[in-house]
PDB file of N, CA and C in Angstrom:
ATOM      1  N   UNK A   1      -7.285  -7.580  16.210  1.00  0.00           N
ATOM      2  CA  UNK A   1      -6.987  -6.186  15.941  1.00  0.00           C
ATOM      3  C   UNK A   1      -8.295  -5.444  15.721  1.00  0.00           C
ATOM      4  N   UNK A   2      -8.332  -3.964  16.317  1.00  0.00           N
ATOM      5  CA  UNK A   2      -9.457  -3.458  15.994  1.00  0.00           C
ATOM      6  C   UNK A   2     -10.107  -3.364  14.769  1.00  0.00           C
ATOM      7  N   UNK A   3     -11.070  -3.278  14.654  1.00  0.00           N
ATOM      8  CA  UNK A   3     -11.049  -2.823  12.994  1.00  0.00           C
ATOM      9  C   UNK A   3     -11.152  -1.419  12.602  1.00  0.00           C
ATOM     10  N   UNK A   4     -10.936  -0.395  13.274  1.00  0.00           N
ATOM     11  CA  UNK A   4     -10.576   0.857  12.871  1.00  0.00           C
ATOM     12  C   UNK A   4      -9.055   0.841  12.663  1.00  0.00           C
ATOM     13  N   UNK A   5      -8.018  -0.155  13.245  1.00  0.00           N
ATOM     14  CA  UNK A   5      -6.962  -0.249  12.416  1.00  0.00           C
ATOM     15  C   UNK A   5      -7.282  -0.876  11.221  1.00  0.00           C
ATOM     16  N   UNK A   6      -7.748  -2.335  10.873  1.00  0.00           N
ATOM     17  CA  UNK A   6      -7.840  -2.803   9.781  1.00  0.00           C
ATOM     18  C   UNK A   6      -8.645  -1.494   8.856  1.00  0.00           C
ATOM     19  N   UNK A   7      -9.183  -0.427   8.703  1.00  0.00           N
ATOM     20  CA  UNK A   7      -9.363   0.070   8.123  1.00  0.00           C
ATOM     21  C   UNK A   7      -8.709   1.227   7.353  1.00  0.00           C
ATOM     22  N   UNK A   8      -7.635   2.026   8.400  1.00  0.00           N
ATOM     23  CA  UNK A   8      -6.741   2.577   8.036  1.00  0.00           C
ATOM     24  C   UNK A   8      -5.580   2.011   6.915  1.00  0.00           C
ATOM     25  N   UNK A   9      -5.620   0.393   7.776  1.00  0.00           N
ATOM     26  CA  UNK A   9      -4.144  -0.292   6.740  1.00  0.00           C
ATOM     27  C   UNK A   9      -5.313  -0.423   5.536  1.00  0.00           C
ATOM     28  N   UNK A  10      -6.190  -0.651   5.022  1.00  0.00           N
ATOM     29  CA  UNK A  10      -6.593  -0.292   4.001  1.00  0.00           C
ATOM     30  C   UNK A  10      -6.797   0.775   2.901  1.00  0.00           C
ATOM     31  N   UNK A  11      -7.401   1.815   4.134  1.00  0.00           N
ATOM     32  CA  UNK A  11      -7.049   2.985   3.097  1.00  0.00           C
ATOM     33  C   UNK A  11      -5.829   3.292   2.834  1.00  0.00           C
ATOM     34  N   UNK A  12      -4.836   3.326   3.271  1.00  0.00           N
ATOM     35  CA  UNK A  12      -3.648   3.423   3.097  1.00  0.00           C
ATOM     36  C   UNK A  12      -3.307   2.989   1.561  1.00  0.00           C
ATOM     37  N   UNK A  13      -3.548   1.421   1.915  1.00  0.00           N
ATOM     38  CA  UNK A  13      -2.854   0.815   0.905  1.00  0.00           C
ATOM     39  C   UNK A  13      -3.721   0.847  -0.564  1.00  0.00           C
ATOM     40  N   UNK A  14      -4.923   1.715  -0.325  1.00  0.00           N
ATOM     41  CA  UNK A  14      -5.645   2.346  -1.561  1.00  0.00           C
ATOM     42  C   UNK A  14      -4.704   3.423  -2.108  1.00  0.00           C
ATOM     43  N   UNK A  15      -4.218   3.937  -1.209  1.00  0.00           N
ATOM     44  CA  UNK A  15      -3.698   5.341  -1.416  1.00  0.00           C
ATOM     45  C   UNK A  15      -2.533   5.588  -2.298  1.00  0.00           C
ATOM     46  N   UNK A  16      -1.781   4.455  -1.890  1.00  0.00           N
ATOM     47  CA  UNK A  16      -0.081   3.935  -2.241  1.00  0.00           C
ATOM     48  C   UNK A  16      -0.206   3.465  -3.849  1.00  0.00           C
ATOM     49  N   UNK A  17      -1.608   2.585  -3.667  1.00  0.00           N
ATOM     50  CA  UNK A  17      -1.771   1.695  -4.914  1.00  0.00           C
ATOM     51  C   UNK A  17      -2.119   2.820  -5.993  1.00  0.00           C
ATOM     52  N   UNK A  18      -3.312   3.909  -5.644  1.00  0.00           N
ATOM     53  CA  UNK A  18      -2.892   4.885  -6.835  1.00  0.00           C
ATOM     54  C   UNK A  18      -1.545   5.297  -6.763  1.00  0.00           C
ATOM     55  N   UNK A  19      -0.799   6.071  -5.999  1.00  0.00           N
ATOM     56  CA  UNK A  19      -0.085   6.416  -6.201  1.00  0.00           C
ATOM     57  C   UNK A  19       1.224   5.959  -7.332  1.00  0.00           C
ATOM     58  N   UNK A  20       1.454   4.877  -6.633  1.00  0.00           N
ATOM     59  CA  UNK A  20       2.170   3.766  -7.404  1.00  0.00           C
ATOM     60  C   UNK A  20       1.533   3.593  -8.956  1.00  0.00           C
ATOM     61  N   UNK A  21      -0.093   3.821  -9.556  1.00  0.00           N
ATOM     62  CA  UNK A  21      -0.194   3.317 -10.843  1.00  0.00           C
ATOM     63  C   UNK A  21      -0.078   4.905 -11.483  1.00  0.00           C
ATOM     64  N   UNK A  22       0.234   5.871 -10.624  1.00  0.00           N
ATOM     65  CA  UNK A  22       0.502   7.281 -11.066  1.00  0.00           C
ATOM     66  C   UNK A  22       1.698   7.437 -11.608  1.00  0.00           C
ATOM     67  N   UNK A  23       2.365   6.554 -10.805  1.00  0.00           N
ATOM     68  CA  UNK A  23       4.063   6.654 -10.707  1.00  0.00           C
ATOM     69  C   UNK A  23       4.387   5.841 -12.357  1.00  0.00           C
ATOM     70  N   UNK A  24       3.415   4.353 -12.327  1.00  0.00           N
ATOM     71  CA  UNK A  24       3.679   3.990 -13.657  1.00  0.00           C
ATOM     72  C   UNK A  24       3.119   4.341 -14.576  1.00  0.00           C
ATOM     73  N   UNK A  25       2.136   5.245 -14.766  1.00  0.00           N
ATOM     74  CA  UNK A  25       2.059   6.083 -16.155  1.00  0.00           C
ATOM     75  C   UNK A  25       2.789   7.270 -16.524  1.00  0.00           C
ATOM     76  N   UNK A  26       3.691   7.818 -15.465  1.00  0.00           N
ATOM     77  CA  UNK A  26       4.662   8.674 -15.931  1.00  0.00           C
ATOM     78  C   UNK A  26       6.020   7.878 -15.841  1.00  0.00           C
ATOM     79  N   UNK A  27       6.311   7.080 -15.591  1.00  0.00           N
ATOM     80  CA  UNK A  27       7.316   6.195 -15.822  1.00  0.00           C
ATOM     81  C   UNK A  27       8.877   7.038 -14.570  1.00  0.00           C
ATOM     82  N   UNK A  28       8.027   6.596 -13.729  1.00  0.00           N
ATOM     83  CA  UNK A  28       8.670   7.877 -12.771  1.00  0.00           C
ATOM     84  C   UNK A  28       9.555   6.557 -11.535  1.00  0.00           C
ATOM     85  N   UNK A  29      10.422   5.682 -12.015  1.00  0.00           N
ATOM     86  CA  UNK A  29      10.935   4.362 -11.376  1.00  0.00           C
ATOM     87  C   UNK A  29      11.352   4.748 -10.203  1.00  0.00           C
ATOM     88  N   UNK A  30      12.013   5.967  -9.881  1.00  0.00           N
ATOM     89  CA  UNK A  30      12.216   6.094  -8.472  1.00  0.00           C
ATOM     90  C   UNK A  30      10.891   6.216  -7.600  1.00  0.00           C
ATOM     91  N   UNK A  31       9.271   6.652  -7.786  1.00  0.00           N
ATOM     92  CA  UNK A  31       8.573   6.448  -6.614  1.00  0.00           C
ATOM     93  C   UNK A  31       8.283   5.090  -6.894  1.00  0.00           C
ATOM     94  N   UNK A  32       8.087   4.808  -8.038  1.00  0.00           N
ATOM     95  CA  UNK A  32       8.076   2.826  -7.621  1.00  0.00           C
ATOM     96  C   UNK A  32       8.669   2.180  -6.714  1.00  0.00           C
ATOM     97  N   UNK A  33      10.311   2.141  -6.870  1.00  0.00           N
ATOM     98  CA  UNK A  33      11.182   2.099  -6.252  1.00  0.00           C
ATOM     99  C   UNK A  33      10.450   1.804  -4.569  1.00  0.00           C
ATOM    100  N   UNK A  34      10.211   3.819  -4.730  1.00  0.00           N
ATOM    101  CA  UNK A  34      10.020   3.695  -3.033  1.00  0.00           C
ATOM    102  C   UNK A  34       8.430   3.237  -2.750  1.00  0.00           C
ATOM    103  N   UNK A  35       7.649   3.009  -3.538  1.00  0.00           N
ATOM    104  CA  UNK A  35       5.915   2.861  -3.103  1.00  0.00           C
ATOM    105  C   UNK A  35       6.035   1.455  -2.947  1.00  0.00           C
ATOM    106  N   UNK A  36       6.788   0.400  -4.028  1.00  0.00           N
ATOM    107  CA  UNK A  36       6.582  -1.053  -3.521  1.00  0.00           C
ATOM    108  C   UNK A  36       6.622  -1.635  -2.908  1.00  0.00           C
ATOM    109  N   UNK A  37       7.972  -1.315  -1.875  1.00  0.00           N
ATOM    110  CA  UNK A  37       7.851  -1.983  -0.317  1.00  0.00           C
ATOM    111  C   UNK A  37       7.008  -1.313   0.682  1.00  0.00           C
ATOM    112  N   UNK A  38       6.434  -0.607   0.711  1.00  0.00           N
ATOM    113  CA  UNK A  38       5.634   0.087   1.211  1.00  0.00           C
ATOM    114  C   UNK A  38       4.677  -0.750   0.911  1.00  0.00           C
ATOM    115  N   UNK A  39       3.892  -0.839  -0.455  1.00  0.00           N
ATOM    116  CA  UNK A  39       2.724  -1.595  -0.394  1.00  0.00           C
ATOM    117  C   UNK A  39       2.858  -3.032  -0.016  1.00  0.00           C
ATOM    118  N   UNK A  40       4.048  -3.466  -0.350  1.00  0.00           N
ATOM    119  CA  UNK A  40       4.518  -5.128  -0.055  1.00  0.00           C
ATOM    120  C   UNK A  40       3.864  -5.241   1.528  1.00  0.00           C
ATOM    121  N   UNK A  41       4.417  -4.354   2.355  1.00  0.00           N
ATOM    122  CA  UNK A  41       4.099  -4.424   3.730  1.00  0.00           C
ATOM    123  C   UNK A  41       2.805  -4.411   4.410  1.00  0.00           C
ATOM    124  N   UNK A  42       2.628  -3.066   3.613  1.00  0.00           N
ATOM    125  CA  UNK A  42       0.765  -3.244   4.315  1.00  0.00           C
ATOM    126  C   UNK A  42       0.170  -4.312   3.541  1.00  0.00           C
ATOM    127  N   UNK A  43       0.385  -4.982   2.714  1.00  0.00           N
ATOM    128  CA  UNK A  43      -0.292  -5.914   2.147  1.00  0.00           C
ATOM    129  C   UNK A  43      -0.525  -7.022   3.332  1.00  0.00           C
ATOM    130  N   UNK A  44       0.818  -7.594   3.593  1.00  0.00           N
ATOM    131  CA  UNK A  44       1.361  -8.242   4.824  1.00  0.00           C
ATOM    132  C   UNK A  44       1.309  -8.177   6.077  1.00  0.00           C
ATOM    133  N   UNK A  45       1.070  -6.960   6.278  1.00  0.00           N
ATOM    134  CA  UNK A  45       0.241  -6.671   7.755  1.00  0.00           C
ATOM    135  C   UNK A  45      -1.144  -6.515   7.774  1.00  0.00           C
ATOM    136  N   UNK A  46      -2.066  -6.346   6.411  1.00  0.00           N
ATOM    137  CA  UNK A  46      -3.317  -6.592   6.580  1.00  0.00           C
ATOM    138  C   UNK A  46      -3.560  -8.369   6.235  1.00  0.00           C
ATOM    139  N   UNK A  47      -2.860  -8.524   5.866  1.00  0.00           N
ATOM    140  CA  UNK A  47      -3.169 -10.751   5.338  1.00  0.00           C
ATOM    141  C   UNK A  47      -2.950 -10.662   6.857  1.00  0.00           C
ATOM    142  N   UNK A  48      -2.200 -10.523   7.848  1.00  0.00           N
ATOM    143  CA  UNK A  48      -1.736 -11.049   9.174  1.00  0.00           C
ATOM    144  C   UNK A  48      -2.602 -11.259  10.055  1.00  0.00           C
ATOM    145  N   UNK A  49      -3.407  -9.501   9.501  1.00  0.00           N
ATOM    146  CA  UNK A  49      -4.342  -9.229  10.618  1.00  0.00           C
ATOM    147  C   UNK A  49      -5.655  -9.760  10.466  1.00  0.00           C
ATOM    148  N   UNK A  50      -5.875 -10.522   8.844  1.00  0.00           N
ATOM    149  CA  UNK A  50      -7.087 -11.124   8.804  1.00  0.00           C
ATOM    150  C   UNK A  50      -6.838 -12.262   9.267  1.00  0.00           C
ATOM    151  N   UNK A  51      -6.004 -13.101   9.678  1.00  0.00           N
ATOM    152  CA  UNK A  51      -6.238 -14.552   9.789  1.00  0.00           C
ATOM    153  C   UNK A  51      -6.954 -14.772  11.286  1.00  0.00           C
TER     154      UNK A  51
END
């Protein structure tokens, strides 16, 4: 994979990950809800793309 994708699925998943520790200091469970599988994934498509 290029690595201007591997770089995007990174920033991304910078992006989500604040988001998500935004979400848990206001205790706001519905964007958790929706940010975790979201990050679950790009997590999982960047492990994929490093091997």
């Amino acid at each position: 994979m290029n690595q201007n994708t591997m770089t995007v699925l990174k920033s991304k998943l910078a992006v989500y990950r604040v988001c998500y520790q935004e979400a848990k200091k206001s205790k706001d469970l519905k964007r958790m809800i929706l940010l975790g599988p979201i990050i679950s994934d790009l997590r999982d498509e960047i492990g994929i793309l490093e091997e």
